[in-house]
PDB file of N, CA and C in Angstrom:
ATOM      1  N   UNK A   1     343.355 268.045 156.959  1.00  0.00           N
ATOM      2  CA  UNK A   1     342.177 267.758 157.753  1.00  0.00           C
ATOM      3  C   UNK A   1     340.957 267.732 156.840  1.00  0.00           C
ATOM      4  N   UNK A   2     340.327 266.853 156.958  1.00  0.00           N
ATOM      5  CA  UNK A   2     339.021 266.663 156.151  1.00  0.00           C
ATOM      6  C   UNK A   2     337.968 267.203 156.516  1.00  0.00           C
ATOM      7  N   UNK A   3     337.217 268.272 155.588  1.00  0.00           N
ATOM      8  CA  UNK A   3     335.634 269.011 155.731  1.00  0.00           C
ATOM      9  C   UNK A   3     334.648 268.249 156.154  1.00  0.00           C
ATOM     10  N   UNK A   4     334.506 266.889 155.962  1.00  0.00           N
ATOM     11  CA  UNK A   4     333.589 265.765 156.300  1.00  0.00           C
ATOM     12  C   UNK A   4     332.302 266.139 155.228  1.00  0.00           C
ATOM     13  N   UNK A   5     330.944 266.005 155.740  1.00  0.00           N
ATOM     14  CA  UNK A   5     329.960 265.643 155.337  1.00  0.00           C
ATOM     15  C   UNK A   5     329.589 267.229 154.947  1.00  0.00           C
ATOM     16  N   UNK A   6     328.608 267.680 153.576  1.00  0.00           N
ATOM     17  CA  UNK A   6     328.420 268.943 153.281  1.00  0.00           C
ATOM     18  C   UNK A   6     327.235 268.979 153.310  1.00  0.00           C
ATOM     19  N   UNK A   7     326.609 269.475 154.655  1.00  0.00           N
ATOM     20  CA  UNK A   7     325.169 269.489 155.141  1.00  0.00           C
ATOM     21  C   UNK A   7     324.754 270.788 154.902  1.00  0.00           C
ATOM     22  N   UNK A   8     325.114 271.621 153.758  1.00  0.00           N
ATOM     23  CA  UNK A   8     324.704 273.188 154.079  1.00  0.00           C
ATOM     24  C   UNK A   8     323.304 273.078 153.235  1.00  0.00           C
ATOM     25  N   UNK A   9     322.597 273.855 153.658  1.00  0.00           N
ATOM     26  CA  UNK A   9     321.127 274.174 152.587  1.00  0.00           C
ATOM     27  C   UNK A   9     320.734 273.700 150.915  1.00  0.00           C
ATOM     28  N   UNK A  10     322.504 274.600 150.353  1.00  0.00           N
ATOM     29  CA  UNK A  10     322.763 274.790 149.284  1.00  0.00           C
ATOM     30  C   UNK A  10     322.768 273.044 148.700  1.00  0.00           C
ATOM     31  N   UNK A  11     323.173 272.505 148.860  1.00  0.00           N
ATOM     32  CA  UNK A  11     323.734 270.923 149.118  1.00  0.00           C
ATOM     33  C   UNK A  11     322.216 270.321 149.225  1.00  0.00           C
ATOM     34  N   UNK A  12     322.076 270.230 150.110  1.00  0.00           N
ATOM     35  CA  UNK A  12     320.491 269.341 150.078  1.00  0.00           C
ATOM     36  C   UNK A  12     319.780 270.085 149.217  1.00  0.00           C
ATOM     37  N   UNK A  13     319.634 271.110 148.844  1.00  0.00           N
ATOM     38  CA  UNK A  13     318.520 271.471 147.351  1.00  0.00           C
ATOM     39  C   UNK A  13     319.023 271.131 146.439  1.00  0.00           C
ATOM     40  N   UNK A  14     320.291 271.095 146.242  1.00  0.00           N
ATOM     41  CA  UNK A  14     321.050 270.366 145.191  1.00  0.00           C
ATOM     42  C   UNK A  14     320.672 268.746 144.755  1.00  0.00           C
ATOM     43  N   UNK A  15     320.716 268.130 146.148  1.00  0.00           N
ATOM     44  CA  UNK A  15     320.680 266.516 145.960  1.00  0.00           C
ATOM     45  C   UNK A  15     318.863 266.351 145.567  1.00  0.00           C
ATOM     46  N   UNK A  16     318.203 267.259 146.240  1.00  0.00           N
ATOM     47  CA  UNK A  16     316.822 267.076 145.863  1.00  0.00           C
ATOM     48  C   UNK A  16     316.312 267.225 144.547  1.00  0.00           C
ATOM     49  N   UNK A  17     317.348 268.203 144.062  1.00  0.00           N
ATOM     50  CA  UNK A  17     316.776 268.776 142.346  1.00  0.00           C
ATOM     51  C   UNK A  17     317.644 267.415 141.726  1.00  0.00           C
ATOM     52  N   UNK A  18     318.836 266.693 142.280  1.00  0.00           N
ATOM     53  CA  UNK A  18     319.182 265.640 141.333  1.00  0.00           C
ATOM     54  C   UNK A  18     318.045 264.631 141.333  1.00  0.00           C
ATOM     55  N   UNK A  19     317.701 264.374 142.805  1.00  0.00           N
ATOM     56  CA  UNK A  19     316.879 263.249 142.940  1.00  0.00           C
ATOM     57  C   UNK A  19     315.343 263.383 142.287  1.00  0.00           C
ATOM     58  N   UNK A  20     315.003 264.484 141.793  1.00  0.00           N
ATOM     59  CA  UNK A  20     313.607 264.739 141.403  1.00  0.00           C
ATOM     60  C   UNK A  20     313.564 264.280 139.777  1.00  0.00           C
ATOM     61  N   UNK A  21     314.979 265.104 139.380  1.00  0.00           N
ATOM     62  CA  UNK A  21     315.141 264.192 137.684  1.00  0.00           C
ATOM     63  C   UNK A  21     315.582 263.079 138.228  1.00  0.00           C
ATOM     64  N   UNK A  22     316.206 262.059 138.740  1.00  0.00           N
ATOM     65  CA  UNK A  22     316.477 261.250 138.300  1.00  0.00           C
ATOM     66  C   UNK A  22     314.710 260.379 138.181  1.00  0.00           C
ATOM     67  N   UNK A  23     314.131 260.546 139.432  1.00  0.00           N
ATOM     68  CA  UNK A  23     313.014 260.257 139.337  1.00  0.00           C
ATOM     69  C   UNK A  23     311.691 260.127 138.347  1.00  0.00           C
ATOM     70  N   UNK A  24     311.857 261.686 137.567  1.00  0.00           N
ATOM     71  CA  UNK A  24     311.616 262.243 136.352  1.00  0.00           C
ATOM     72  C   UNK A  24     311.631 261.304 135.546  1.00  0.00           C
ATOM     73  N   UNK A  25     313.057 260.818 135.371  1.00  0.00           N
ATOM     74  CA  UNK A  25     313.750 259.939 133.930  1.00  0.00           C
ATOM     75  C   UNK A  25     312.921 258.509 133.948  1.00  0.00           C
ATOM     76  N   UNK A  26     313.291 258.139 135.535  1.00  0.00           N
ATOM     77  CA  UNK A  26     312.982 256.653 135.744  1.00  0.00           C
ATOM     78  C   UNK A  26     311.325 256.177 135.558  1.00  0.00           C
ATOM     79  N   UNK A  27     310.394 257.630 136.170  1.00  0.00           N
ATOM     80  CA  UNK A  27     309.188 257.471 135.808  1.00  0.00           C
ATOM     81  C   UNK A  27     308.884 257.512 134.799  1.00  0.00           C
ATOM     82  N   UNK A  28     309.349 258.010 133.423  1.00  0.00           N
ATOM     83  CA  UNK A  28     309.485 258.122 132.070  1.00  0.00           C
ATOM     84  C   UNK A  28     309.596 256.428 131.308  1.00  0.00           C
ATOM     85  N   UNK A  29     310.331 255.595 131.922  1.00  0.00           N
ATOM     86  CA  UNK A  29     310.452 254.397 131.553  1.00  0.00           C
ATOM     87  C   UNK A  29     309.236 253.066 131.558  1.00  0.00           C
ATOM     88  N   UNK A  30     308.829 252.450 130.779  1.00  0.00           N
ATOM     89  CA  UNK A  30     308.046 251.175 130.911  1.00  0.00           C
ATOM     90  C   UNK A  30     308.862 250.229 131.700  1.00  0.00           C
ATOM     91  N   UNK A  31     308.026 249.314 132.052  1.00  0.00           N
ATOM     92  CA  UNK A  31     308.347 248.096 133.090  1.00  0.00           C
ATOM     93  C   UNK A  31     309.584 247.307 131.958  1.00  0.00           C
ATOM     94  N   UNK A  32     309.664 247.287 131.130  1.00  0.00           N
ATOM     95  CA  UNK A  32     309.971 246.844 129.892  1.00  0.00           C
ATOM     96  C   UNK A  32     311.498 247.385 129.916  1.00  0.00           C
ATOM     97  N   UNK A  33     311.391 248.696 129.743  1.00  0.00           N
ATOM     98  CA  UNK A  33     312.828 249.631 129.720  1.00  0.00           C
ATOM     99  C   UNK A  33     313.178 249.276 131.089  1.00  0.00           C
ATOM    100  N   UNK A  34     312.884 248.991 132.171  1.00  0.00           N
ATOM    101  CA  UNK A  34     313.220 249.276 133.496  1.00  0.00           C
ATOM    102  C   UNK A  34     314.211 247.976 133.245  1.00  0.00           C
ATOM    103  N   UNK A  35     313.508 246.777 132.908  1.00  0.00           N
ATOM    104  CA  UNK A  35     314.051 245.226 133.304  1.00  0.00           C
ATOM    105  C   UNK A  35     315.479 245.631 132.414  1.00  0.00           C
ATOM    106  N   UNK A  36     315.284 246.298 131.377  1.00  0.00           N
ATOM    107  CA  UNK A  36     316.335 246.236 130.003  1.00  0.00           C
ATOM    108  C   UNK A  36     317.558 247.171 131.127  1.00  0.00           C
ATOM    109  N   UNK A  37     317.385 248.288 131.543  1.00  0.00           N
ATOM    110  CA  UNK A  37     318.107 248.998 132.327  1.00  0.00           C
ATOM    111  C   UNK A  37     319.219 247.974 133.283  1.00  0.00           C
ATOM    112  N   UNK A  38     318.135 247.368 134.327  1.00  0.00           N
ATOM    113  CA  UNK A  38     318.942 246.726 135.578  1.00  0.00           C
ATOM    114  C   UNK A  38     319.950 245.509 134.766  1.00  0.00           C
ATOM    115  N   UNK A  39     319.229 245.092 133.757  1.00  0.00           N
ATOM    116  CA  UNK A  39     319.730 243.973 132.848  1.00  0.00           C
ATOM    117  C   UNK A  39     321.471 244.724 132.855  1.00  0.00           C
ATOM    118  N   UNK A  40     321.132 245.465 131.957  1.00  0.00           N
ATOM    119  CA  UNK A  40     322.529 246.362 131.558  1.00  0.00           C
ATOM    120  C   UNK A  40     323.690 247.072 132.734  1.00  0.00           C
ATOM    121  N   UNK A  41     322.990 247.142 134.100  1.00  0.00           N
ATOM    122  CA  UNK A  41     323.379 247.733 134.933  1.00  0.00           C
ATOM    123  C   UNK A  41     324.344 246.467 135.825  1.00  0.00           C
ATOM    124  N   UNK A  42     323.506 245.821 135.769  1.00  0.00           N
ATOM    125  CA  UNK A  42     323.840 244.363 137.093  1.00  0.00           C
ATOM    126  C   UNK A  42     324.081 242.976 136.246  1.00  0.00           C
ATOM    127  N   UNK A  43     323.737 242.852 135.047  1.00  0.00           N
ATOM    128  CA  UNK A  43     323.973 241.803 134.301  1.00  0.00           C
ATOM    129  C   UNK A  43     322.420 241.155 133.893  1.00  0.00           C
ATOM    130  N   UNK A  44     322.345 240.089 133.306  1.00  0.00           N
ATOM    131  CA  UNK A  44     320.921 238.681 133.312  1.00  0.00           C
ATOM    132  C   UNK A  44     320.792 238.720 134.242  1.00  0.00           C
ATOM    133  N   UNK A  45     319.311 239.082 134.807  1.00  0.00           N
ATOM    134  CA  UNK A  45     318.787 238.427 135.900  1.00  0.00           C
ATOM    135  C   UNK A  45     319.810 238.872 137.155  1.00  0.00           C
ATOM    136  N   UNK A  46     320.603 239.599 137.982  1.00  0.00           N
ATOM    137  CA  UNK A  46     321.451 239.513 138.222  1.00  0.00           C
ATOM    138  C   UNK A  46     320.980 241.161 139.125  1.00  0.00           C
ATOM    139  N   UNK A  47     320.500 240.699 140.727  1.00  0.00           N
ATOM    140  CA  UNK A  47     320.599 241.572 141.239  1.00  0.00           C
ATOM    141  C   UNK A  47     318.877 242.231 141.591  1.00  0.00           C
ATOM    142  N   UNK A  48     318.577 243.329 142.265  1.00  0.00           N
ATOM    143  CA  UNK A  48     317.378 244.410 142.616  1.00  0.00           C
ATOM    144  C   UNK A  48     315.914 242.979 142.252  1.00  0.00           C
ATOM    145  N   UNK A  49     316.080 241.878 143.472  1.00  0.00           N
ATOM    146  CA  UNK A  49     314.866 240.822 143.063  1.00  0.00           C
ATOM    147  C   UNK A  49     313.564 241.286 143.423  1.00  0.00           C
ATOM    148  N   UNK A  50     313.240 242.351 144.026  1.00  0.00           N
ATOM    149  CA  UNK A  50     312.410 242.920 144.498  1.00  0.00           C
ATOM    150  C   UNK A  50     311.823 243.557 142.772  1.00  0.00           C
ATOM    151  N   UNK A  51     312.388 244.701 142.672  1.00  0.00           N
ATOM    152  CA  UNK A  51     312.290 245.421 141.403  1.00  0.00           C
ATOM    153  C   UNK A  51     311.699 244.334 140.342  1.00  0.00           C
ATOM    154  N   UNK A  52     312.620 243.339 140.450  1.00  0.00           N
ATOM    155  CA  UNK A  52     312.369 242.576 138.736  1.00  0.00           C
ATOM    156  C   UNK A  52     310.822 242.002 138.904  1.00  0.00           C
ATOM    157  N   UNK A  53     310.867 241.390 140.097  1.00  0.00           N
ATOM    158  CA  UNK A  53     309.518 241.123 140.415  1.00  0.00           C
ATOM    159  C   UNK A  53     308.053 241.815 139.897  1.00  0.00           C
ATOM    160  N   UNK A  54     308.522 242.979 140.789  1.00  0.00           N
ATOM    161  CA  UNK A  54     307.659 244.516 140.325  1.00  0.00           C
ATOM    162  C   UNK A  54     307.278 244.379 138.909  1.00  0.00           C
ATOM    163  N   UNK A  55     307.998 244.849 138.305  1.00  0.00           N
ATOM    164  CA  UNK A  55     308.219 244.930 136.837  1.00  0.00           C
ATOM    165  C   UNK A  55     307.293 243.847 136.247  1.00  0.00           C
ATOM    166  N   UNK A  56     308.237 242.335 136.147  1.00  0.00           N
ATOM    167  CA  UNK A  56     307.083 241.310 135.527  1.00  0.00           C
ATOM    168  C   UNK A  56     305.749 241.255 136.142  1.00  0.00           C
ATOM    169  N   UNK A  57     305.521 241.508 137.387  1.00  0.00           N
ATOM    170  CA  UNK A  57     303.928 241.617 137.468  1.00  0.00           C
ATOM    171  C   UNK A  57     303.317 242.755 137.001  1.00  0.00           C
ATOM    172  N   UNK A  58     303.945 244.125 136.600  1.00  0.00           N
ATOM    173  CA  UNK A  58     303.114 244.917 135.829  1.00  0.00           C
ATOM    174  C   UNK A  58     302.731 244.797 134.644  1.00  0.00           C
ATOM    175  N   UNK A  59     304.497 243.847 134.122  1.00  0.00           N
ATOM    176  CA  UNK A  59     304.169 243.566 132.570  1.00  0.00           C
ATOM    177  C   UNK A  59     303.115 242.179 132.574  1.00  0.00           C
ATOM    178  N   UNK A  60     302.952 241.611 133.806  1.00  0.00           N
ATOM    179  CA  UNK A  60     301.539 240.687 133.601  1.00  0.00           C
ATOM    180  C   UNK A  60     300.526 241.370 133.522  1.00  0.00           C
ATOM    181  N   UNK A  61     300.420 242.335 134.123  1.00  0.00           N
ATOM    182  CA  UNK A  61     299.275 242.759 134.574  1.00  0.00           C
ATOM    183  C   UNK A  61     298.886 244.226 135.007  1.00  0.00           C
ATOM    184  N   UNK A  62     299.243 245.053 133.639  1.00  0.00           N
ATOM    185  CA  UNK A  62     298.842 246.137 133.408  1.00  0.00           C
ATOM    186  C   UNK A  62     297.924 246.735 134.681  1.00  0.00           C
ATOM    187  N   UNK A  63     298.292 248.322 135.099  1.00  0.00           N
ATOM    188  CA  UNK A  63     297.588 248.582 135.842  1.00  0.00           C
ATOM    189  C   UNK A  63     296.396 249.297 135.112  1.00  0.00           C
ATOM    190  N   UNK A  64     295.068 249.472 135.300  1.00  0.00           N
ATOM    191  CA  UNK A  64     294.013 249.534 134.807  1.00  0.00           C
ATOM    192  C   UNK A  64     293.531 251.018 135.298  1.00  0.00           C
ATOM    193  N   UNK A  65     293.378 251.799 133.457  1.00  0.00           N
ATOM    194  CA  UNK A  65     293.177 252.999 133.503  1.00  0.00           C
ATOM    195  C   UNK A  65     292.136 253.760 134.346  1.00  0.00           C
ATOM    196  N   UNK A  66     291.028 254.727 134.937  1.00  0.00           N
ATOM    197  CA  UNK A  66     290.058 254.997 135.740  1.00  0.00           C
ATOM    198  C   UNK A  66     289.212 255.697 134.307  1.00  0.00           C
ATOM    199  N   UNK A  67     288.036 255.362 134.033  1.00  0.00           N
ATOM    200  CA  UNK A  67     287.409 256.524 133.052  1.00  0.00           C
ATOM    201  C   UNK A  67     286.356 257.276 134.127  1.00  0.00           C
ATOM    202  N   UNK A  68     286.666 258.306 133.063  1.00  0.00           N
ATOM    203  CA  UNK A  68     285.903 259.603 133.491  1.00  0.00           C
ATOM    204  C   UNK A  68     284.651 259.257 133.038  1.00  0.00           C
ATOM    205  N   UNK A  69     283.797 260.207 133.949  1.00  0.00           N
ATOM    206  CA  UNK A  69     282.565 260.315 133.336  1.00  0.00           C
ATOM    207  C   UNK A  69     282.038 261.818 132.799  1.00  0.00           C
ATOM    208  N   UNK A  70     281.258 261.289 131.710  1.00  0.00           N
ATOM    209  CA  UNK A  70     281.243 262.356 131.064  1.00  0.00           C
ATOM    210  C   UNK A  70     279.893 263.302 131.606  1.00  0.00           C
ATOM    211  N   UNK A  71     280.402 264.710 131.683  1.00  0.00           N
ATOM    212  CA  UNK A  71     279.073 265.819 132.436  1.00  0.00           C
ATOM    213  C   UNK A  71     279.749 265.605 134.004  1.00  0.00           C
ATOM    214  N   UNK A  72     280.344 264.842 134.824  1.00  0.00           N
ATOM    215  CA  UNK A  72     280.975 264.750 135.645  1.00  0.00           C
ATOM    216  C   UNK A  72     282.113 266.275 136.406  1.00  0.00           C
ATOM    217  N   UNK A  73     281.024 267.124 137.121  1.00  0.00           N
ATOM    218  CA  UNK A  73     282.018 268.520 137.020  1.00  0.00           C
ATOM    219  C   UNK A  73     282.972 268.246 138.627  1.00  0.00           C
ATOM    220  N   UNK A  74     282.474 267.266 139.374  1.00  0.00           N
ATOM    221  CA  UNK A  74     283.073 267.166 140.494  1.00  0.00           C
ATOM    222  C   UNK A  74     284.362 266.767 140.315  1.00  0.00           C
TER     223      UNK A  74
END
């Protein structure tokens, strides 16, 4: 007889601490590494069209840093 699905506490803090590194890792990556990733994962071009999208419009078009101002205590 099969246990089915393992919904205990222990289990979901588990999947959350995986899902936080994996997150970790992936935020760690440039738009650059990302395309090279899915490339390697799914093939050329090949697959997540949403994502690739993403990606080449960041690598068009850098998102643009905020400067501080300086004496600025707020």
């Amino acid at each position: 007889m099969s246990r089915g699905i393992d919904r205990s506490r222990a289990r979901r803090e588990e999947l959350y601490e995986r899902i936080d590194a994996l997150q970790n890792i992936r935020n760690g990556r440039t738009p650059h590494q990302q395309l090279e990733m899915l490339d390697e994962r799914l093939g050329d071009g090949m697959g997540a069209i949403k994502e690739r999208k993403r990606m080449h419009y960041l690598i068009e078009n850098p998102p643009k840093r905020k400067k501080e101002k300086k004496g600025d205590t707020n």
